[in-house]
Protein backbone atom coordinates (compact mmCIF):
# COMPACT_ATOMS: atom_id res chain seq x y z
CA UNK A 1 0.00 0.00 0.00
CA UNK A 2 1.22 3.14 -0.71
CA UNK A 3 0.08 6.68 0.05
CA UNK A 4 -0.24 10.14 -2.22
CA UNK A 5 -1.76 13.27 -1.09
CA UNK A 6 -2.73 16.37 -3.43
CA UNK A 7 -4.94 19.51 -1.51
CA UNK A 8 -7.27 22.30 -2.73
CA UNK A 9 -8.84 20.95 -5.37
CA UNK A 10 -10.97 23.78 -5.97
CA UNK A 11 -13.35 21.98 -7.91
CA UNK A 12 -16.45 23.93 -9.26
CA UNK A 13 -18.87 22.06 -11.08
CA UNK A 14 -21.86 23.38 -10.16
CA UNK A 15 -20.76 27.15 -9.45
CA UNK A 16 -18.67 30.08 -11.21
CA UNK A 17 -15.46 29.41 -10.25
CA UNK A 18 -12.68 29.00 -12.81
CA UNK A 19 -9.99 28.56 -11.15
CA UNK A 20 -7.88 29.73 -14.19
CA UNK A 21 -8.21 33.38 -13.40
CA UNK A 22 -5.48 32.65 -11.04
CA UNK A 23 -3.05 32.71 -13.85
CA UNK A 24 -2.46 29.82 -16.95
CA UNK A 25 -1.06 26.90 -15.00
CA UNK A 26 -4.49 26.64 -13.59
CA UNK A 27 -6.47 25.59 -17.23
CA UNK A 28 -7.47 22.37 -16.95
CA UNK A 29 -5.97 21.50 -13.25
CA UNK A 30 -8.29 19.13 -13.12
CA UNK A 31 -7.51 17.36 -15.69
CA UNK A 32 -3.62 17.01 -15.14
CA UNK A 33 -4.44 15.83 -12.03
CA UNK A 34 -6.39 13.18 -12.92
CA UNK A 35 -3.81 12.16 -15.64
CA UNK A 36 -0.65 12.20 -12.77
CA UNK A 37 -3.46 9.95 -10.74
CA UNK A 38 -4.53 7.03 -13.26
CA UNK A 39 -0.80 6.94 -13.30
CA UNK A 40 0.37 6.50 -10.00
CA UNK A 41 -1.93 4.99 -7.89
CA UNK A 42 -3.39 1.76 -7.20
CA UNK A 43 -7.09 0.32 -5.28
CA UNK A 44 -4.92 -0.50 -2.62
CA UNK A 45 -3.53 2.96 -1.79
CA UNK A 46 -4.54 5.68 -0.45
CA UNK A 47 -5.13 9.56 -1.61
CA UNK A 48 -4.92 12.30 1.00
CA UNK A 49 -6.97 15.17 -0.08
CA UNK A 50 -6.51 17.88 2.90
CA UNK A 51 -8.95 20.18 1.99
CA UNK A 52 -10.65 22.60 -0.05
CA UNK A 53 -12.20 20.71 -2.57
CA UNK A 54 -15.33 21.78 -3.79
CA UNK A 55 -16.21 25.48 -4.22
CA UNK A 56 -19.79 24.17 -4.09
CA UNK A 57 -22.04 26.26 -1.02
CA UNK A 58 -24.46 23.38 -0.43
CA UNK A 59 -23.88 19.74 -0.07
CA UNK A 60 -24.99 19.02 -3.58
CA UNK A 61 -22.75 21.09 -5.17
CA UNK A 62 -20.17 19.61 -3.23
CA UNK A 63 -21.20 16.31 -4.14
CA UNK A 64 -21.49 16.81 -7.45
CA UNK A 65 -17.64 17.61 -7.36
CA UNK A 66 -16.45 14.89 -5.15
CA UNK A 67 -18.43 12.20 -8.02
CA UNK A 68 -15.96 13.29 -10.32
CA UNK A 69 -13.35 11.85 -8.39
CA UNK A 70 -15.47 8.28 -8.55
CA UNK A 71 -14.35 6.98 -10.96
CA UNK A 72 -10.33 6.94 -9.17
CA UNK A 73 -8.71 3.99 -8.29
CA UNK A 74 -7.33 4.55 -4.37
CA UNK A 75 -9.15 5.11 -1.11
CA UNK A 76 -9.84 8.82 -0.64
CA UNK A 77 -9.71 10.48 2.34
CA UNK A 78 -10.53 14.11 2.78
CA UNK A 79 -10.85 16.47 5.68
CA UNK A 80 -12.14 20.13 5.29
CA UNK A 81 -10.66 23.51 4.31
CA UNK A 82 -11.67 26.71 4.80
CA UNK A 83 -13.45 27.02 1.44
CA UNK A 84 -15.64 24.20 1.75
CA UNK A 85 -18.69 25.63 3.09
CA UNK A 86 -20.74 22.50 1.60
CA UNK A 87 -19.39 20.73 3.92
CA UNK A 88 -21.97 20.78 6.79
CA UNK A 89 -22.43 17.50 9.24
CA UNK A 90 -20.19 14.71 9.45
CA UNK A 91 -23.18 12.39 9.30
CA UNK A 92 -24.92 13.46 6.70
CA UNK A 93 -21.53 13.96 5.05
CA UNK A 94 -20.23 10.45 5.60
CA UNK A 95 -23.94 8.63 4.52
CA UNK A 96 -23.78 10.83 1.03
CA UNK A 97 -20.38 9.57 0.01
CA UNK A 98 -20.23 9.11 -3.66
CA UNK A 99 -19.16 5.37 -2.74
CA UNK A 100 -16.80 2.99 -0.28
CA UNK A 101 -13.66 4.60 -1.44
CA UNK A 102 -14.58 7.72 0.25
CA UNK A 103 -13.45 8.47 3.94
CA UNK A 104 -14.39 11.61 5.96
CA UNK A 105 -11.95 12.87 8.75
CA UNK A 106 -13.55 15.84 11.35
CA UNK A 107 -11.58 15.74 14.28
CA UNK A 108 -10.99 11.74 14.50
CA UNK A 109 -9.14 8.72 12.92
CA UNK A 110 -9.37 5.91 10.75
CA UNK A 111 -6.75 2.82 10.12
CA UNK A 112 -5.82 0.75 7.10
CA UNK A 113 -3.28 -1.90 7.68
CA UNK A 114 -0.50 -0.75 9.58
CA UNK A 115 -0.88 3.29 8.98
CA UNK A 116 -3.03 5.46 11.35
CA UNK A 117 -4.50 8.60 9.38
CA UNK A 118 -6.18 11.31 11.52
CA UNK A 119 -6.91 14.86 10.77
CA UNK A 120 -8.97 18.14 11.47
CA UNK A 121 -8.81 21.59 9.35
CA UNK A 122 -6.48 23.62 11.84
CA UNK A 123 -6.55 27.25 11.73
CA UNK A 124 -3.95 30.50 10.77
CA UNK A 125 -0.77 30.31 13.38
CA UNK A 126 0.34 32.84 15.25
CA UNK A 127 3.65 34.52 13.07
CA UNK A 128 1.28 34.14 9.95
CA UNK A 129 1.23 37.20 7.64
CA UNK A 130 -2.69 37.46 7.80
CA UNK A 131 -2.84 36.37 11.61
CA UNK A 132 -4.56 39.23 14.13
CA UNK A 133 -5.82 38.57 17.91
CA UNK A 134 -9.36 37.64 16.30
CA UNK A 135 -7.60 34.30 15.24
CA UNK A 136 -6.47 33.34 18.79
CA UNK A 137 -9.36 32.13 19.80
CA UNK A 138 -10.29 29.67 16.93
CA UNK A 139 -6.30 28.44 16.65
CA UNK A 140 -7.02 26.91 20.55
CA UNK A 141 -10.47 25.55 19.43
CA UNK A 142 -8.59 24.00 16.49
CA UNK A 143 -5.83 22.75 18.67
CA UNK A 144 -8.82 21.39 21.20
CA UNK A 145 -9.81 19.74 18.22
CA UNK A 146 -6.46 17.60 17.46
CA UNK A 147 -6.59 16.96 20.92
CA UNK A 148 -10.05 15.13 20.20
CA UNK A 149 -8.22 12.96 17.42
CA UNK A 150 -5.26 11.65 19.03
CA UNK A 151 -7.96 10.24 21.91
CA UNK A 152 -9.01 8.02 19.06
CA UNK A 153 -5.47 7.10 17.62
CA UNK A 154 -4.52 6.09 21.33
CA UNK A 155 -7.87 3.83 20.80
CA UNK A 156 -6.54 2.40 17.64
CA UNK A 157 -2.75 2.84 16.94
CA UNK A 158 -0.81 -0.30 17.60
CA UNK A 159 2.97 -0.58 17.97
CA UNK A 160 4.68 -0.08 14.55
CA UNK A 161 1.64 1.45 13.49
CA UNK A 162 3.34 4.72 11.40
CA UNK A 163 0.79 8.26 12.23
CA UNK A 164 -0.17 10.37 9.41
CA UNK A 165 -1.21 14.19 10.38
CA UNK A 166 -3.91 16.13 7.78
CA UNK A 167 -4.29 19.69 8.57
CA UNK A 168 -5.51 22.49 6.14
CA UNK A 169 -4.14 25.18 7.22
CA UNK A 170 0.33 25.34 7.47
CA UNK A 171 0.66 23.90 11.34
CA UNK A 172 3.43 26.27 11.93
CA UNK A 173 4.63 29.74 10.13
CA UNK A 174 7.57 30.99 9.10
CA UNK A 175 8.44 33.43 11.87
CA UNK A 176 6.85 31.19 14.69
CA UNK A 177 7.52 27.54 13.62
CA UNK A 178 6.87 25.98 17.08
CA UNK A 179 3.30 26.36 17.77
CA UNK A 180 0.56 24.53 19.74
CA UNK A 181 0.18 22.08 16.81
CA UNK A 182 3.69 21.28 15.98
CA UNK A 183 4.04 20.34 19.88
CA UNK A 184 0.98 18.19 19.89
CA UNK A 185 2.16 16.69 17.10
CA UNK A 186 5.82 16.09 18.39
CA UNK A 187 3.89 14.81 21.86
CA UNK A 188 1.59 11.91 19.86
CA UNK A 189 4.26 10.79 17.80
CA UNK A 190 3.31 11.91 14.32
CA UNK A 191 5.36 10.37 11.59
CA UNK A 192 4.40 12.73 8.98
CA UNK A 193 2.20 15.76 8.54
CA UNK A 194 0.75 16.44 5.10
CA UNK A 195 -1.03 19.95 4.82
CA UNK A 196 -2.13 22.85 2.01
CA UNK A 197 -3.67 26.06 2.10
CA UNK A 198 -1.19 27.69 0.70
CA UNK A 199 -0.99 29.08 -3.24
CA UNK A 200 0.70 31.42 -5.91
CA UNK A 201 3.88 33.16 -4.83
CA UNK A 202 3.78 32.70 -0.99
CA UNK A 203 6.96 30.60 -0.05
CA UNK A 204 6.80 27.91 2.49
CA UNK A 205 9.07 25.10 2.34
CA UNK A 206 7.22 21.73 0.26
CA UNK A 207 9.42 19.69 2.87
CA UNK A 208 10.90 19.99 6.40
CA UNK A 209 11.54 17.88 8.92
CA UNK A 210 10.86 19.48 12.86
CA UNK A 211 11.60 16.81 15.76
CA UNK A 212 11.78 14.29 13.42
CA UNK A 213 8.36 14.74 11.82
CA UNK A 214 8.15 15.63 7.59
CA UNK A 215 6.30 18.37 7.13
CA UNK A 216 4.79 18.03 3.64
CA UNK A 217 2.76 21.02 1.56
CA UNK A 218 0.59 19.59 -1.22
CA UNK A 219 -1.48 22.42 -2.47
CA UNK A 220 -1.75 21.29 -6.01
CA UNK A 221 -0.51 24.79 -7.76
CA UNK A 222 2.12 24.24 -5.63
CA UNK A 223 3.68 20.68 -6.84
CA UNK A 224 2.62 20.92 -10.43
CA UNK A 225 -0.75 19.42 -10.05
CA UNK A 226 0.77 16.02 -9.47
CA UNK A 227 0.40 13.55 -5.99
CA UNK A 228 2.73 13.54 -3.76
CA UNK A 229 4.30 10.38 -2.70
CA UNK A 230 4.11 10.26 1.03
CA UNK A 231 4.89 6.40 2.17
């Protein structure tokens, strides 16, 4: 089994969202995604998708996007950005799923074989450029939150197990990399910790290692719109 992440789809089937107006590598993402995909992966792997997928504002929309991923080979497993505002109830979410290859993280964990995937969205980190005082309050909620999903990969992780890490948003920033979700991280023994959220000409390393955890950006703009090989 192996395992691939690419983030922020953007997807917008159902609404007016070309994503090309963010400059020519964007025409056809989709497509070269898809392409780099049927080539690389198997039904035995797995596909880490870590948010913003679907500009879709209603679950149908969002649906509507996530079926054109059906047709994949790989288990997909997404948690939510920032963007994805069809994304509304884990329950509802998880009984809508296109079909069995799609898995739902909010703040918990799921297994396959010997590799432990959790995940939640995160939030902006102090140090950010965009960061203010209104984001300290949601950052602790986030971190809360991560809290919540390594209760349930104490539940299920096994020795050997390895510990993937989604998160959305960057965990850390580039003048504060230690923050309350690189430590949490460090404490649970993450292995690796794939993320996105990040586009165009904002640097931010595609991989770093921090206590001995990979750090690992896969915001599609950002590695070509290909997957990222991650075990």
């Amino acid at each position: 089994m192996k395992v691939f992440s690419v983030s922020d789809l953007h997807l917008s089937g159902l609404t007016d969202k070309p994503m090309d107006v963010f400059g020519a590598g964007w025409e056809n993402h989709f497509e070269k995604i898809k392409s780099d995909w049927e080539n690389k992966v198997s039904d035995e792997d797995l596909v880490l998708i870590c948010g913003d997928i679907s500009w879709g504002r209603t679950l149908d929309e969002g649906l509507y996007d996530l079926r054109s991923l059906s047709g994949l080979k790989g288990k997909k497993i997404f948690i939510r950005g920032n963007h994805d505002f069809w994304w509304s109830g884990i329950t509802k979410l998880r009984a809508a799923a296109p079909d069995d290859t799609f898995f739902f993280l909010q703040n918990d964990c799921l297994k396959f074989g010997d590799v432990v995937v959790c995940g939640s969205r995160g939030w902006t980190c102090p140090g950010s450029s965009d960061y203010t005082e209104d984001d300290l309050r949601i950052y602790k909620r986030e971190a809360e939150r991560f809290g919540l999903c390594f209760k349930e990969v104490e539940r299920v992780r096994e020795e050997g197990d390895r510990l993937l890490v989604m998160i959305h948003y960057p965990p850390f920033s580039l003048k504060s990399p230690d923050t309350d979700f690189t430590k949490l991280f460090s404490e649970k023994g993450a292995d690796k910790v794939i993320f996105g959220h990040v586009h165009g000409d904002n640097y931010f390393p595609f991989r770093t290692v921090k206590d001995g955890i990979e750090y690992i950006l896969t915001s599609c703009d950002k590695v070509g719109f290909t997957l990222q090989r991650i075990l």
